[in-house]
N, C-alpha and C. Protein backbone atom coordinates (compact mmCIF):
# COMPACT_ATOMS: atom_id res chain seq x y z
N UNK A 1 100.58 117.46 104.20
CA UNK A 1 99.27 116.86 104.34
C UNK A 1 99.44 115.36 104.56
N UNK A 2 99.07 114.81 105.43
CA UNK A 2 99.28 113.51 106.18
C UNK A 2 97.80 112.85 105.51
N UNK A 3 98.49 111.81 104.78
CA UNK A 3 97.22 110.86 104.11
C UNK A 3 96.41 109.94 104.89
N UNK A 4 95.13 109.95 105.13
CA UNK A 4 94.44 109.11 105.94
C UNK A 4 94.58 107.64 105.72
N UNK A 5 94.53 106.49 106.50
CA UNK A 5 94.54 105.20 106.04
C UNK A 5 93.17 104.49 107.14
N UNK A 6 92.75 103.31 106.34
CA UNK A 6 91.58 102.76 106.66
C UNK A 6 92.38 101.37 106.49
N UNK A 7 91.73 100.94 107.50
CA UNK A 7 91.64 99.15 107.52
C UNK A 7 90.44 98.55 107.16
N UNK A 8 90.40 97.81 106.03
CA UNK A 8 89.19 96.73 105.76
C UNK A 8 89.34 95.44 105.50
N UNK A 9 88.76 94.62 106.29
CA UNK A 9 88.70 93.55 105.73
C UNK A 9 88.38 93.21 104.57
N UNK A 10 88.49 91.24 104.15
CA UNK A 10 88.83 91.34 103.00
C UNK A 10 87.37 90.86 102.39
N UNK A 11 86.64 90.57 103.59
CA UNK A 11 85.00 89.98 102.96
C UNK A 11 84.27 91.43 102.49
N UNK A 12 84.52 93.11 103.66
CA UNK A 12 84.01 93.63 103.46
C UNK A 12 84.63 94.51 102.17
N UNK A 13 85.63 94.62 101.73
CA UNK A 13 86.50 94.58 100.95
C UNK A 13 86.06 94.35 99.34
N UNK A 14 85.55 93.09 99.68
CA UNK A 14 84.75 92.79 98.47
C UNK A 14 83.44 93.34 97.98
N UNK A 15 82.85 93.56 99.07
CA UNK A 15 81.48 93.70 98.80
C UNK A 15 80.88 95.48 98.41
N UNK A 16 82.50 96.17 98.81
CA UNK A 16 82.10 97.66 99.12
C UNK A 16 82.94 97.90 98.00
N UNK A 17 83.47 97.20 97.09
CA UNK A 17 84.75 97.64 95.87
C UNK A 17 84.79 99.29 95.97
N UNK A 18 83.51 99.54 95.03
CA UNK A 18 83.18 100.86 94.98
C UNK A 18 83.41 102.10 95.58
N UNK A 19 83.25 101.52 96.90
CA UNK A 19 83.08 102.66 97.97
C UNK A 19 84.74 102.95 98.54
N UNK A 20 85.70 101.95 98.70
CA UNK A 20 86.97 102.08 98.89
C UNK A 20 87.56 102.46 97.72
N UNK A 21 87.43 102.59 96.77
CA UNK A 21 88.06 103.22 95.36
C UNK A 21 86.98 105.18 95.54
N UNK A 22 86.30 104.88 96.30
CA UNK A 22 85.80 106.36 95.80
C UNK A 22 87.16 106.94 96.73
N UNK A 23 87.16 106.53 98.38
CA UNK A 23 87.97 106.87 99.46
C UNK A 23 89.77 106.97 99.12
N UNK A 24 90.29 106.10 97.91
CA UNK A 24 91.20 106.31 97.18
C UNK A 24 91.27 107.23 96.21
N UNK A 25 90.14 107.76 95.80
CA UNK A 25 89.92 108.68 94.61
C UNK A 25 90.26 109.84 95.42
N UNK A 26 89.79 109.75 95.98
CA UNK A 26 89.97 111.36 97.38
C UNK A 26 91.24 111.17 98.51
N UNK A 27 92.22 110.11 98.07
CA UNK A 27 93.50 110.73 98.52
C UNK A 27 94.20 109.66 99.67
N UNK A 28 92.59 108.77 100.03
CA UNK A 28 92.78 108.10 101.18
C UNK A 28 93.52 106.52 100.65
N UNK A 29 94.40 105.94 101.50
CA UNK A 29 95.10 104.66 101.82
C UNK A 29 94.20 104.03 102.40
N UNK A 30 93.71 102.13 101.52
CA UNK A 30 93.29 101.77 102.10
C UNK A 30 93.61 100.15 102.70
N UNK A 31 94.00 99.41 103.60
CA UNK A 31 94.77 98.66 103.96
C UNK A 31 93.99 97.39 103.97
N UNK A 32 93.91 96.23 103.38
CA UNK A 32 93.25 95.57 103.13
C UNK A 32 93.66 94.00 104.15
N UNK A 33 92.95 93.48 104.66
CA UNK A 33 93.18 92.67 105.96
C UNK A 33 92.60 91.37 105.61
N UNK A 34 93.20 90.12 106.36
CA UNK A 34 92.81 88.86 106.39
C UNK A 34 92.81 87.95 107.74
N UNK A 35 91.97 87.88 108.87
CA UNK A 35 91.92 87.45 109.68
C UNK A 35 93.09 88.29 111.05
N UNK A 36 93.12 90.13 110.31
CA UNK A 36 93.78 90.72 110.79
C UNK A 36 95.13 90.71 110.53
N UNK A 37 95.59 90.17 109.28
CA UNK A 37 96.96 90.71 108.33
C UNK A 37 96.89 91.32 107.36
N UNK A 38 97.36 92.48 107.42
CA UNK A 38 97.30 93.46 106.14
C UNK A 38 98.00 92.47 105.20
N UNK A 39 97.38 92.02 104.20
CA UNK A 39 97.73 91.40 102.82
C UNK A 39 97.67 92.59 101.65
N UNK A 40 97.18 93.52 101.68
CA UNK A 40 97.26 94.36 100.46
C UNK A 40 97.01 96.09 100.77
N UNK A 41 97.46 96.69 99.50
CA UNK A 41 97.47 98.59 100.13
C UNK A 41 96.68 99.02 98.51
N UNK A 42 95.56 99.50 99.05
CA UNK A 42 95.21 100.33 97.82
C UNK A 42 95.58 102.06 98.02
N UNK A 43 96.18 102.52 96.77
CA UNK A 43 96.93 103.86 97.42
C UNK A 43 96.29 104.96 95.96
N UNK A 44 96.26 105.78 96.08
CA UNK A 44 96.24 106.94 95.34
C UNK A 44 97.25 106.74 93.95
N UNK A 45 96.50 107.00 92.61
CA UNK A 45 97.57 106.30 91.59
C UNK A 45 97.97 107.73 91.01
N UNK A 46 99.28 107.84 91.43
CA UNK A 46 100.05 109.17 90.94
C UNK A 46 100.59 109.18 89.74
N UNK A 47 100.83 109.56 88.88
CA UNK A 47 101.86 109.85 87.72
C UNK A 47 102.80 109.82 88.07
N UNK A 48 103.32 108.88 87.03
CA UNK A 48 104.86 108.50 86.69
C UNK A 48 105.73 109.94 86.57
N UNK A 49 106.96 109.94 87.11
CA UNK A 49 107.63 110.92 86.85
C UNK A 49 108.14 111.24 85.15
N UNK A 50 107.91 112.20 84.79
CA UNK A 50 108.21 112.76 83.02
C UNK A 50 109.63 111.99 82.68
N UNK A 51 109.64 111.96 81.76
CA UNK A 51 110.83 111.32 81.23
C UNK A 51 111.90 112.41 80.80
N UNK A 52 111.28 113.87 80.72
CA UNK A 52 112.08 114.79 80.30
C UNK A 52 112.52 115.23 81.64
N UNK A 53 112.06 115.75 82.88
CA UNK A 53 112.04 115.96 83.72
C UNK A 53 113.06 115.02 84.77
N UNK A 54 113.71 113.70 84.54
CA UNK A 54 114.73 112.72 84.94
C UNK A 54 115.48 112.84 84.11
N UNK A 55 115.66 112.93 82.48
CA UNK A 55 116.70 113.25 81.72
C UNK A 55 117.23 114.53 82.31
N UNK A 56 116.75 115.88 82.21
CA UNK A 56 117.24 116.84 82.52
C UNK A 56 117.61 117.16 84.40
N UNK A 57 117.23 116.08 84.99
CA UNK A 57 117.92 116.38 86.43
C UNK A 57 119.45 115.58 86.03
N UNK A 58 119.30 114.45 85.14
CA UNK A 58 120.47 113.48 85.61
C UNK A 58 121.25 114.11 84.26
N UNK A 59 121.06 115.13 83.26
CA UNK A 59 122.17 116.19 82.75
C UNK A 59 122.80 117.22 83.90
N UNK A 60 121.97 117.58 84.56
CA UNK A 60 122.19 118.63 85.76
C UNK A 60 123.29 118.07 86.71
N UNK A 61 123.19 116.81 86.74
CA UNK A 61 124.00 116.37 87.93
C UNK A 61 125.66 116.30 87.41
N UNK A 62 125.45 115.40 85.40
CA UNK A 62 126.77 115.49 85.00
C UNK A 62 127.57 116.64 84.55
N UNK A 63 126.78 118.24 84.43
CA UNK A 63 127.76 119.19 84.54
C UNK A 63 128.00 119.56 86.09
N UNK A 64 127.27 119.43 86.74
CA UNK A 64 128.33 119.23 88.49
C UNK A 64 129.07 118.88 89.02
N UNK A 65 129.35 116.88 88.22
CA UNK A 65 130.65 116.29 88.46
C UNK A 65 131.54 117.12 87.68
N UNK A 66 131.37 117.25 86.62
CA UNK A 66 132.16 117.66 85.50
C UNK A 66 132.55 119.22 86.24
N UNK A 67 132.10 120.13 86.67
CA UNK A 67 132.27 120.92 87.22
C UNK A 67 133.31 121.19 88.41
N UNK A 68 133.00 120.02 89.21
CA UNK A 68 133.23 119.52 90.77
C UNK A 68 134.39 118.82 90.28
N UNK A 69 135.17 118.52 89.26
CA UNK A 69 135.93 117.77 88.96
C UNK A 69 135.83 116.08 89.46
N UNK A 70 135.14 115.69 89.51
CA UNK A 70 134.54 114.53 90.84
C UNK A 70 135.25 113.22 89.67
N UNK A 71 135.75 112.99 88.57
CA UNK A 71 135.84 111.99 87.79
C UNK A 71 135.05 111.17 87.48
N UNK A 72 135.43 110.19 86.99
CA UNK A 72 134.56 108.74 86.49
C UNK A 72 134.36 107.95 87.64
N UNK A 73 133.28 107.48 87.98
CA UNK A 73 132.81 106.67 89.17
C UNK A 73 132.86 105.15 88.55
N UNK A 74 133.76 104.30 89.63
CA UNK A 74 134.57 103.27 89.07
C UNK A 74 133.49 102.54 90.05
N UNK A 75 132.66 101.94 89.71
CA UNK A 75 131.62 101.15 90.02
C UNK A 75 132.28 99.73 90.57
N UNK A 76 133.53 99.12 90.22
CA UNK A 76 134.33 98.02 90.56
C UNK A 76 134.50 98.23 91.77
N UNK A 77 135.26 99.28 92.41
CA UNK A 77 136.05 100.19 93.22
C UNK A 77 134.97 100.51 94.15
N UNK A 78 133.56 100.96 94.13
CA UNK A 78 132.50 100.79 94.93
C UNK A 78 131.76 99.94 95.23
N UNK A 79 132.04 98.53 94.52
CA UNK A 79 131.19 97.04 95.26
C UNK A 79 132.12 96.76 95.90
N UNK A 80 133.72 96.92 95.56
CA UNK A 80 134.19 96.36 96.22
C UNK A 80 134.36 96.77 98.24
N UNK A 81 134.40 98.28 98.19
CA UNK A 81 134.00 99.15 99.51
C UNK A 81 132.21 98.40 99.96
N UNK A 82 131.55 98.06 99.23
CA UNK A 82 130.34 97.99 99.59
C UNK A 82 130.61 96.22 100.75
N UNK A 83 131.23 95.48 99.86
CA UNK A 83 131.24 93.71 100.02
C UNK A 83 132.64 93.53 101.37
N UNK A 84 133.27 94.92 101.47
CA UNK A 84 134.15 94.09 102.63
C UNK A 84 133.53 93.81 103.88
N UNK A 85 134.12 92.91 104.34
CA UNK A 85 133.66 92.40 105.89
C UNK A 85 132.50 92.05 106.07
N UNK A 86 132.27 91.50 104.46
CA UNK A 86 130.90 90.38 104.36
C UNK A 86 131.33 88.85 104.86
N UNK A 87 130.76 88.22 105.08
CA UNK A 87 131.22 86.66 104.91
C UNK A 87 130.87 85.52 103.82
């Protein structure tokens, strides 16, 4: 499902608060403009992901390494691959 988005300016913006929070209540993006620059995004306010639900993916993942034999991830050893042939 592809979320609708609206452009409003920022005078009308003001004056319609209401009416762009109903259009967010129902799913819609609304893009808020200043002499034709989007300066702001009002978006649909979702729930935070569970805290049990990220604990138990990121247990899931360490019996996979552990599984996968994959070792200890040497975080030194990966900035350093990340930073070559920087200047």
């Amino acid at each position: 499902m592809e979320m609708m988005v609206r452009e409003v300016g920022a005078f009308e913006a003001k004056n319609k608060l209401g009416t762009l929070l109903d259009w967010v209540e129902n799913g819609e993006e609304v893009i808020i403009t200043r002499h034709g620059k989007a300066i702001a995004r009002l978006i649909p306010n979702r729930a935070a992901p569970e805290q049990g639900k990220a604990a138990a993916a990121a247990q899931r993942i360490r019996k996979r390494a552990i599984a996968l034999r994959a070792g200890v991830f040497d975080w030194l050893e990966w900035k350093t691959y990340r930073d070559e042939g920087r200047p």
